[in-house]
PDB file of N, CA and C in Angstrom:
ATOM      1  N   UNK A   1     -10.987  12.130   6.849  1.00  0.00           N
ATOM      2  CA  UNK A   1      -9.741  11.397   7.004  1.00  0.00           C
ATOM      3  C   UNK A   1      -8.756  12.193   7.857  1.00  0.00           C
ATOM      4  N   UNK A   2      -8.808  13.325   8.097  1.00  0.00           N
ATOM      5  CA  UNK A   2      -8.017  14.218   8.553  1.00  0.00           C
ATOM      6  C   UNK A   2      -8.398  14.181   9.945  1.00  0.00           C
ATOM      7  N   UNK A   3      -9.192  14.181  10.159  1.00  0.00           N
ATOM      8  CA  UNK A   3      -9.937  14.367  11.466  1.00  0.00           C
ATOM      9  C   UNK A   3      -9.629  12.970  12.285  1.00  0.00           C
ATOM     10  N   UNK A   4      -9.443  12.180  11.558  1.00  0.00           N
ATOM     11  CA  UNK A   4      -9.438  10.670  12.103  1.00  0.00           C
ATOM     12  C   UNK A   4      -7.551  10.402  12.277  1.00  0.00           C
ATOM     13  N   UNK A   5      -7.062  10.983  11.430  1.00  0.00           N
ATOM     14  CA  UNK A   5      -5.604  11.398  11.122  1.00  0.00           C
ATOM     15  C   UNK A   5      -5.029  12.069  12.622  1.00  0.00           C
ATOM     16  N   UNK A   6      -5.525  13.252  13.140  1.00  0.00           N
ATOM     17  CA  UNK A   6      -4.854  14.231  13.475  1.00  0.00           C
ATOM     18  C   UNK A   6      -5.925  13.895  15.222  1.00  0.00           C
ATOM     19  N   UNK A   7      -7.134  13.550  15.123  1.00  0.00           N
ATOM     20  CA  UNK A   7      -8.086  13.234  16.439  1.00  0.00           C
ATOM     21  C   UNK A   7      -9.169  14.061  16.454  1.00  0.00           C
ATOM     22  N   UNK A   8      -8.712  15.179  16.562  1.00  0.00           N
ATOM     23  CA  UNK A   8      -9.541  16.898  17.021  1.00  0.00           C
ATOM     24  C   UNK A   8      -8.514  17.928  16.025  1.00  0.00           C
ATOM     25  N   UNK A   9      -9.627  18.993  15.300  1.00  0.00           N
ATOM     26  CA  UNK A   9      -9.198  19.662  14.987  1.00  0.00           C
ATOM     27  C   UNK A   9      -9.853  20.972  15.245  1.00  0.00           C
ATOM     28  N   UNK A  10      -8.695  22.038  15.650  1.00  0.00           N
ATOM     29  CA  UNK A  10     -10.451  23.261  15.466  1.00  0.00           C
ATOM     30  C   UNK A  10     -10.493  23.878  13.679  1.00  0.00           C
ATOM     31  N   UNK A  11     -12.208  24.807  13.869  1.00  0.00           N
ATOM     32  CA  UNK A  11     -12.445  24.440  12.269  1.00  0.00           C
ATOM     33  C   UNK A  11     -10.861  25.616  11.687  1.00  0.00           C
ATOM     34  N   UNK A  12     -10.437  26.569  11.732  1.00  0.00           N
ATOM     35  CA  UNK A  12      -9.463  26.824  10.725  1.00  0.00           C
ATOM     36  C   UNK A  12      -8.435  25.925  10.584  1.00  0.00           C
ATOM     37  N   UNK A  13      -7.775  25.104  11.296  1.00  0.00           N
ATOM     38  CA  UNK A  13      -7.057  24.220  11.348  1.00  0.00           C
ATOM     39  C   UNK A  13      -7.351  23.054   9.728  1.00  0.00           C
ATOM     40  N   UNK A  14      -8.689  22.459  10.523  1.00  0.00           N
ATOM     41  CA  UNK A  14      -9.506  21.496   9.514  1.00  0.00           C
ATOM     42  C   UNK A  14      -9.630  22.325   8.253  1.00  0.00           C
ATOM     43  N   UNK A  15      -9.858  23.130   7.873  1.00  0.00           N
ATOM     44  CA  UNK A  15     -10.351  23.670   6.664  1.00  0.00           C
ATOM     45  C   UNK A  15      -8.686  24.173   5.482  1.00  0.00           C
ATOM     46  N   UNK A  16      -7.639  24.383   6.414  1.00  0.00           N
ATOM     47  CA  UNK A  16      -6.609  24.353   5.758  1.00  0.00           C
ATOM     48  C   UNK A  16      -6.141  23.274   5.580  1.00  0.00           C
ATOM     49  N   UNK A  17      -5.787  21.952   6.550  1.00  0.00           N
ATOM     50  CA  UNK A  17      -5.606  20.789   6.240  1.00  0.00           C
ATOM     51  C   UNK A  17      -6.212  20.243   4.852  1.00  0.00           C
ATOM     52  N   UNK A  18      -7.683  20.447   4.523  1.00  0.00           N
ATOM     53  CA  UNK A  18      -8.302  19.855   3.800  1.00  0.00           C
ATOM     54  C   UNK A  18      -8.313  20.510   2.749  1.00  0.00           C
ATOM     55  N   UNK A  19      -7.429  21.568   2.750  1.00  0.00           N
ATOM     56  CA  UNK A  19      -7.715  22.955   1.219  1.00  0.00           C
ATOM     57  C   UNK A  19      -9.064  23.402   1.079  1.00  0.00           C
ATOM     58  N   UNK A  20      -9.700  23.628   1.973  1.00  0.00           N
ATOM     59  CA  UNK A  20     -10.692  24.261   1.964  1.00  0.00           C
ATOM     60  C   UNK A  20     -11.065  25.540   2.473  1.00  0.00           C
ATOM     61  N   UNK A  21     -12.084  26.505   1.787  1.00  0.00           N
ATOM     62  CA  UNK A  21     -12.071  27.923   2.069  1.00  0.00           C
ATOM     63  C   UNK A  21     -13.412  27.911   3.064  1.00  0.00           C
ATOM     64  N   UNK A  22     -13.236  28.508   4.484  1.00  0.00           N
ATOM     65  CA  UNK A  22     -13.898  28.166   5.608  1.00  0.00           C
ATOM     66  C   UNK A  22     -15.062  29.097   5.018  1.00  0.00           C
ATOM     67  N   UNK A  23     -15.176  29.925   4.256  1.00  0.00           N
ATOM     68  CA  UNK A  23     -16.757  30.511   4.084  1.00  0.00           C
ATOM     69  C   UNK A  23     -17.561  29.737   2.958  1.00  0.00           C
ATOM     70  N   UNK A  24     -16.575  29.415   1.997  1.00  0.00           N
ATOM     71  CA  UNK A  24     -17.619  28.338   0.928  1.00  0.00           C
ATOM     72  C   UNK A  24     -17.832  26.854   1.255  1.00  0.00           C
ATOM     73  N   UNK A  25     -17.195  26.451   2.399  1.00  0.00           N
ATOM     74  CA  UNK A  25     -17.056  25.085   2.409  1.00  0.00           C
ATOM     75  C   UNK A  25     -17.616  24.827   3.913  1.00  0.00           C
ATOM     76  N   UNK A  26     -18.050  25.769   4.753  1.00  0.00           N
ATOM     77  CA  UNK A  26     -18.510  25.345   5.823  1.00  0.00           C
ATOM     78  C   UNK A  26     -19.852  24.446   5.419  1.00  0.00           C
ATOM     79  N   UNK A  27     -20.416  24.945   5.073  1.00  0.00           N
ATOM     80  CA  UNK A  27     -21.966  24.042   4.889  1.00  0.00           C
ATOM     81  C   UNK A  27     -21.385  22.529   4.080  1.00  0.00           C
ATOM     82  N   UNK A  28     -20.183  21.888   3.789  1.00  0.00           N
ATOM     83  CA  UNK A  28     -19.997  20.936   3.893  1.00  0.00           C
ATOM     84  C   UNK A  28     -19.850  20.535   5.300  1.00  0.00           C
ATOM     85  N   UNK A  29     -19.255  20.882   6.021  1.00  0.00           N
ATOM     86  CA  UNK A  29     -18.902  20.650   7.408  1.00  0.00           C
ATOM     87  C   UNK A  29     -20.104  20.591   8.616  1.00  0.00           C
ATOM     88  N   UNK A  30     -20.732  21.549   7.832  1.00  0.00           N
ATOM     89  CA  UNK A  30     -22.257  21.629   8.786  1.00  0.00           C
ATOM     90  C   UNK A  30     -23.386  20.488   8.722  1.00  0.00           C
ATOM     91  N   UNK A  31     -23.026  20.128   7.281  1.00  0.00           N
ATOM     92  CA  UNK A  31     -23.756  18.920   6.847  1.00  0.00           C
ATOM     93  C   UNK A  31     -23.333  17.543   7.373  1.00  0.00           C
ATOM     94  N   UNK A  32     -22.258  17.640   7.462  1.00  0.00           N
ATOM     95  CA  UNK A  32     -21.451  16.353   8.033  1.00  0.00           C
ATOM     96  C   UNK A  32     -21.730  16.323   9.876  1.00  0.00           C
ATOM     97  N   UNK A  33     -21.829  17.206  10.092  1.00  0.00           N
ATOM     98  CA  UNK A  33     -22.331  17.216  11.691  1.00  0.00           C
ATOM     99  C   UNK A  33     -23.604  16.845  11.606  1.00  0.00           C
ATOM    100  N   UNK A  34     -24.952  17.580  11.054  1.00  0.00           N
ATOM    101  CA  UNK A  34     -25.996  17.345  10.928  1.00  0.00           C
ATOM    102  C   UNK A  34     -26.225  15.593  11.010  1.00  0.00           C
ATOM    103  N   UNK A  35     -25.578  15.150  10.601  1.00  0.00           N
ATOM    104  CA  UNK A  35     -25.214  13.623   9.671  1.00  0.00           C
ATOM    105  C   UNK A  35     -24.927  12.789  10.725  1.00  0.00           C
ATOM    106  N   UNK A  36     -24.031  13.683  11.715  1.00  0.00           N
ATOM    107  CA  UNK A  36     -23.760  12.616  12.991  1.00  0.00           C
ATOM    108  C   UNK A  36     -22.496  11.569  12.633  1.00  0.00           C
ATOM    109  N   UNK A  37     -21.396  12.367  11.745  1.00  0.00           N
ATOM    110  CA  UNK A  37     -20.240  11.599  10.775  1.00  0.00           C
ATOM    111  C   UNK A  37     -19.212  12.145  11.808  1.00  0.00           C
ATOM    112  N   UNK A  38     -19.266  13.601  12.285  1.00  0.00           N
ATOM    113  CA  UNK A  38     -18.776  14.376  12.727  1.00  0.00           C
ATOM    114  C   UNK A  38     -19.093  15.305  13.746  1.00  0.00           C
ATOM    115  N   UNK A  39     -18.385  15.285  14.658  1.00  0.00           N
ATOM    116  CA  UNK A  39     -19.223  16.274  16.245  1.00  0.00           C
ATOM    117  C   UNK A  39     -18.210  17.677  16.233  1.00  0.00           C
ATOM    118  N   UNK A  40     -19.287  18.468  16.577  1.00  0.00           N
ATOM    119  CA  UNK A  40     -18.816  19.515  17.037  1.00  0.00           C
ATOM    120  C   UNK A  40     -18.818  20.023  18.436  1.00  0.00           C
ATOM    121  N   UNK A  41     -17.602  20.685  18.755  1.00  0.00           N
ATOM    122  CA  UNK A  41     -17.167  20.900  19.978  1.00  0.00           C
ATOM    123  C   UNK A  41     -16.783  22.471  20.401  1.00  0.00           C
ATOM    124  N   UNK A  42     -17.515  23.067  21.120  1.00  0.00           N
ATOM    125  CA  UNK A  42     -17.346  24.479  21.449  1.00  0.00           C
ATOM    126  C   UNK A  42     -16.321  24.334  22.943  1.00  0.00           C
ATOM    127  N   UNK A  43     -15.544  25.338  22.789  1.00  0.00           N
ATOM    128  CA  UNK A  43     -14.812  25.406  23.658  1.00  0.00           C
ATOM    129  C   UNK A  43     -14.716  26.921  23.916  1.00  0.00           C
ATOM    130  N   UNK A  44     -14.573  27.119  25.421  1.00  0.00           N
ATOM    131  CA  UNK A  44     -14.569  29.128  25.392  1.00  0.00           C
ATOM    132  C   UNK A  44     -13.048  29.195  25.872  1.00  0.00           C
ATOM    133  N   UNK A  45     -12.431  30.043  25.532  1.00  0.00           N
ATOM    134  CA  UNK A  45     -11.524  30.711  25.548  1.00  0.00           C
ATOM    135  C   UNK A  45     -11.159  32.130  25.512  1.00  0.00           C
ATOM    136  N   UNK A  46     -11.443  32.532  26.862  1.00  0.00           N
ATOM    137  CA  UNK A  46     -11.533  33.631  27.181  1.00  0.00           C
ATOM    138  C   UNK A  46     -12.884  33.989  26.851  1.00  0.00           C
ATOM    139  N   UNK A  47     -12.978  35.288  26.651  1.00  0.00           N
ATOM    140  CA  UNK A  47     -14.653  35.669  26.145  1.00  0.00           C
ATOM    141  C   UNK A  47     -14.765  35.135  24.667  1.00  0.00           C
ATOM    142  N   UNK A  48     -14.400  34.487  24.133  1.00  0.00           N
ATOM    143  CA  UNK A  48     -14.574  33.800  22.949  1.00  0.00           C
ATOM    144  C   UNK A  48     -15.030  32.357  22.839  1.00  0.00           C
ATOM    145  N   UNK A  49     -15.117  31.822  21.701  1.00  0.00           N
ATOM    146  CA  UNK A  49     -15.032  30.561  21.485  1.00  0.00           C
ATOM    147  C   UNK A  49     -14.503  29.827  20.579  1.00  0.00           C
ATOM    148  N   UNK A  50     -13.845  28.431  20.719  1.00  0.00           N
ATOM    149  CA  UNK A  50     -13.106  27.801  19.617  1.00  0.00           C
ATOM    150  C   UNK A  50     -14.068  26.521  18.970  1.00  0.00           C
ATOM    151  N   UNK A  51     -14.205  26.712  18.020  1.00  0.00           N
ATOM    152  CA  UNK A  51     -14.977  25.416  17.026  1.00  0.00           C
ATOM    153  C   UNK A  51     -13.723  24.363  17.186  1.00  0.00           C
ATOM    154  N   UNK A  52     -14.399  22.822  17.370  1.00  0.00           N
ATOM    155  CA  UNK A  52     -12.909  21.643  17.050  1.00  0.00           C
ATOM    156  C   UNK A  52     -14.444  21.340  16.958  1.00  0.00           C
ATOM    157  N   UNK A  53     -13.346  20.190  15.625  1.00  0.00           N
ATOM    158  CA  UNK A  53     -14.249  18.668  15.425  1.00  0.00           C
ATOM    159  C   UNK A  53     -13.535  17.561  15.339  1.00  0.00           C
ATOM    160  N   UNK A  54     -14.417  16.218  15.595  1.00  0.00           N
ATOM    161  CA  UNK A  54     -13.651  15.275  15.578  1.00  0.00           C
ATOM    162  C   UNK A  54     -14.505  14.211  15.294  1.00  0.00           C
ATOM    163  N   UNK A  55     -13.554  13.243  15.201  1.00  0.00           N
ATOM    164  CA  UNK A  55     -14.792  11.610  14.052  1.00  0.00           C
ATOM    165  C   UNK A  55     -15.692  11.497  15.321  1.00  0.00           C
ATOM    166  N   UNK A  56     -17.191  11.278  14.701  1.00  0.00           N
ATOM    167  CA  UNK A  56     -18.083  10.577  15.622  1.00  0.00           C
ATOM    168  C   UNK A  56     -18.001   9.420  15.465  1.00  0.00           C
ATOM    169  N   UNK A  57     -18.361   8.481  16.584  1.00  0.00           N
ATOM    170  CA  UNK A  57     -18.252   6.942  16.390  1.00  0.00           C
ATOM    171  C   UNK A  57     -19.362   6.433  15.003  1.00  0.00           C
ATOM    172  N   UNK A  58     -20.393   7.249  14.728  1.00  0.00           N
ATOM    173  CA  UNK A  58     -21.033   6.408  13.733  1.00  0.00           C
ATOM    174  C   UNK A  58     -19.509   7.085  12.296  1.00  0.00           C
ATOM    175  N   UNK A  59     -18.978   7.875  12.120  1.00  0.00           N
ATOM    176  CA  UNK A  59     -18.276   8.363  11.181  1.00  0.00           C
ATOM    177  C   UNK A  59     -17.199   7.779  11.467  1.00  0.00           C
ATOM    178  N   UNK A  60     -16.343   7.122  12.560  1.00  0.00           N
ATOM    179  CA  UNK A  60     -15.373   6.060  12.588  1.00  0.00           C
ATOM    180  C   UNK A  60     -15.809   4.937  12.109  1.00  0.00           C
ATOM    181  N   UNK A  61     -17.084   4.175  12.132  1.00  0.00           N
ATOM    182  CA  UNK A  61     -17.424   3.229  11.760  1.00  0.00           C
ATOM    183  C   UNK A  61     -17.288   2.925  10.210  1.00  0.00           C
ATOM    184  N   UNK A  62     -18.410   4.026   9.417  1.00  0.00           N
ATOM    185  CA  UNK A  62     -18.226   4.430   8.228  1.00  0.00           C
ATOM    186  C   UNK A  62     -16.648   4.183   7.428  1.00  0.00           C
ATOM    187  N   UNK A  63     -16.197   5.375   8.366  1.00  0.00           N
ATOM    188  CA  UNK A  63     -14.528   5.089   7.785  1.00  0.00           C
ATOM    189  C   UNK A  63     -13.378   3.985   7.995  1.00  0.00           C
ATOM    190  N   UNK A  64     -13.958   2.868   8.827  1.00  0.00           N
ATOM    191  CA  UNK A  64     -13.374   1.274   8.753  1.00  0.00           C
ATOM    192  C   UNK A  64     -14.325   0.378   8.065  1.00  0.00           C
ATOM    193  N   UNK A  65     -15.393   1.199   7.714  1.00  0.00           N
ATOM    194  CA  UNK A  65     -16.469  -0.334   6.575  1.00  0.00           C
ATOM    195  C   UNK A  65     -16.193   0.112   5.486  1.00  0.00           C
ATOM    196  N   UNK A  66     -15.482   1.647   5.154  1.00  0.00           N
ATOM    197  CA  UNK A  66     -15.738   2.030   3.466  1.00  0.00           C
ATOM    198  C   UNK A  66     -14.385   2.622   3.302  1.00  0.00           C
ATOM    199  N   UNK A  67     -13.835   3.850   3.806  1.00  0.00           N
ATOM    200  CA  UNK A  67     -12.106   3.918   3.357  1.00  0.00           C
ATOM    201  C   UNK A  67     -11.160   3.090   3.725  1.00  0.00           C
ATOM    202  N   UNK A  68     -11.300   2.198   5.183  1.00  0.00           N
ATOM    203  CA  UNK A  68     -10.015   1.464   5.229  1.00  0.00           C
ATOM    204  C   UNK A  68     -10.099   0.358   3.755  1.00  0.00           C
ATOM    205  N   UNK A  69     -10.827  -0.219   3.533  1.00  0.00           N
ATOM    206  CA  UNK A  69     -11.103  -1.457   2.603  1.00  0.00           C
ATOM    207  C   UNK A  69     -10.415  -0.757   1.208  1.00  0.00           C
ATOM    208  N   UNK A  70     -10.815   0.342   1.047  1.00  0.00           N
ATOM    209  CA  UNK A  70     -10.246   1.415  -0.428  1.00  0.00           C
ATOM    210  C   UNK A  70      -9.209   1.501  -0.108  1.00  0.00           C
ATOM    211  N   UNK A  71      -8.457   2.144   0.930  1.00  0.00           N
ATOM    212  CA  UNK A  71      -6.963   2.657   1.186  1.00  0.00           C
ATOM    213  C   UNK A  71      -6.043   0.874   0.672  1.00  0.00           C
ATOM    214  N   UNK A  72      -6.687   0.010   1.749  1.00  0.00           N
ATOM    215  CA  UNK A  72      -5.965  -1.141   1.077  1.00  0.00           C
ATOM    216  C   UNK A  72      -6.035  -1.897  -0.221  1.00  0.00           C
ATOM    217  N   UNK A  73      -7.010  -1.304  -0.685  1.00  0.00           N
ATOM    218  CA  UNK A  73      -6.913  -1.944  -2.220  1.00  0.00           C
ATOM    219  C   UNK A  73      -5.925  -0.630  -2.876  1.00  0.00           C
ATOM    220  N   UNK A  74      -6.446   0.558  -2.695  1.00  0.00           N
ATOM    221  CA  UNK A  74      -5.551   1.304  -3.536  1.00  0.00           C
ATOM    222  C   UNK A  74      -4.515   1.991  -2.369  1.00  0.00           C
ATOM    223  N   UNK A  75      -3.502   1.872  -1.947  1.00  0.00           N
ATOM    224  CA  UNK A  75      -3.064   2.857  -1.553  1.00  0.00           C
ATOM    225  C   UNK A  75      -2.014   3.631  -2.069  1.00  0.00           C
ATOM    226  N   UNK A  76      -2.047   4.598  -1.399  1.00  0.00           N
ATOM    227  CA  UNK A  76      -1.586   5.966  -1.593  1.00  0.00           C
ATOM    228  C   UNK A  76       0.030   5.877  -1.857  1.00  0.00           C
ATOM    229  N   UNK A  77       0.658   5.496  -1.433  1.00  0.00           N
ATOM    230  CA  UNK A  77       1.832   5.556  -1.294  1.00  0.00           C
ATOM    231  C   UNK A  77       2.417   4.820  -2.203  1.00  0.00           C
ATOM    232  N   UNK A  78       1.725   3.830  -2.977  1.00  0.00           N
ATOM    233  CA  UNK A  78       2.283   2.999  -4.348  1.00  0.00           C
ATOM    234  C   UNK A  78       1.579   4.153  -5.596  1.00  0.00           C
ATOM    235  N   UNK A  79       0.396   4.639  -5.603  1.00  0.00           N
ATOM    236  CA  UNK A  79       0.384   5.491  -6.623  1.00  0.00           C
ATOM    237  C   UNK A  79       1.465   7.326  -6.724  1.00  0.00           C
ATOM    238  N   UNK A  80       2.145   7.021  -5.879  1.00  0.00           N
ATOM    239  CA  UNK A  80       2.881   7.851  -5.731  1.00  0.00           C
ATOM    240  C   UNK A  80       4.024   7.921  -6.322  1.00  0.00           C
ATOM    241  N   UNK A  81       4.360   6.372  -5.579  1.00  0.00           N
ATOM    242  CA  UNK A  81       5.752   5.663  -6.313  1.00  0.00           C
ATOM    243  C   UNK A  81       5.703   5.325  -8.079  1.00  0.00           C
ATOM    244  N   UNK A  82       4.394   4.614  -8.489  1.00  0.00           N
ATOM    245  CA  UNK A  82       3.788   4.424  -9.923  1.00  0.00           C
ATOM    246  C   UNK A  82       4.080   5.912 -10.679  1.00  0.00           C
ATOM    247  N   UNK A  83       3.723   6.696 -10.333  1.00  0.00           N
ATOM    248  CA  UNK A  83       3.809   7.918 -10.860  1.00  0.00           C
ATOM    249  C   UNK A  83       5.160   8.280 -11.061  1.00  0.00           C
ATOM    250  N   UNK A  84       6.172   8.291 -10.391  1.00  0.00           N
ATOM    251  CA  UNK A  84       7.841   8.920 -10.648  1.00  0.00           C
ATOM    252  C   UNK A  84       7.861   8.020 -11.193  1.00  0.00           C
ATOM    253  N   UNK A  85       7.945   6.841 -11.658  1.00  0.00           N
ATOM    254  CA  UNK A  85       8.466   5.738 -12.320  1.00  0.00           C
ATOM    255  C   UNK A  85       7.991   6.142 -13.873  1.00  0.00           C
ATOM    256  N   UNK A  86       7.217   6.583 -14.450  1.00  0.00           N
ATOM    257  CA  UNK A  86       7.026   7.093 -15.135  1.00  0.00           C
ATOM    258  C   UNK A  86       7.873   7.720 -16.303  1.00  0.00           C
TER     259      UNK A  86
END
């Protein structure tokens, strides 16, 4: 969702966005590429290189046949409001 949120992210970027710790949680991320949900993108910079990822079209698809349909039944921003009302 973040990725689809924001376009491109590189991975420390993505992994704080998502509260995730980039050494225990990469092999989620690796899996999700494997998967073809998510592409990875090397970029050099200087003698280095930068990891970004961003939605693959089969993982945009996914995320308008299965979260948009959820976001509009539940969204976010009324269980927010439900909650202070409280």
């Amino acid at each position: 969702m973040k990725l689809s949120e924001y376009g491109e992210l590189n991975q420390s970027k993505l992994m704080s966005y998502c509260g995730l710790n980039n050494v225990k949680h990469k092999e989620i991320i690796d899996d999700m590429v494997e998967k073809d949900l998510i592409a990875r993108l090397e970029e050099p910079w200087g003698n280095k290189k930068i990891i970004k990822y961003k939605v693959s079209e089969k993982g945009r698809a996914i995320f308008q046949e299965i979260l948009e349909p959820y976001e509009a039944l539940f969204p976010r921003g009324d269980a927010e409001k439900d909650d202070g009302d409280r």
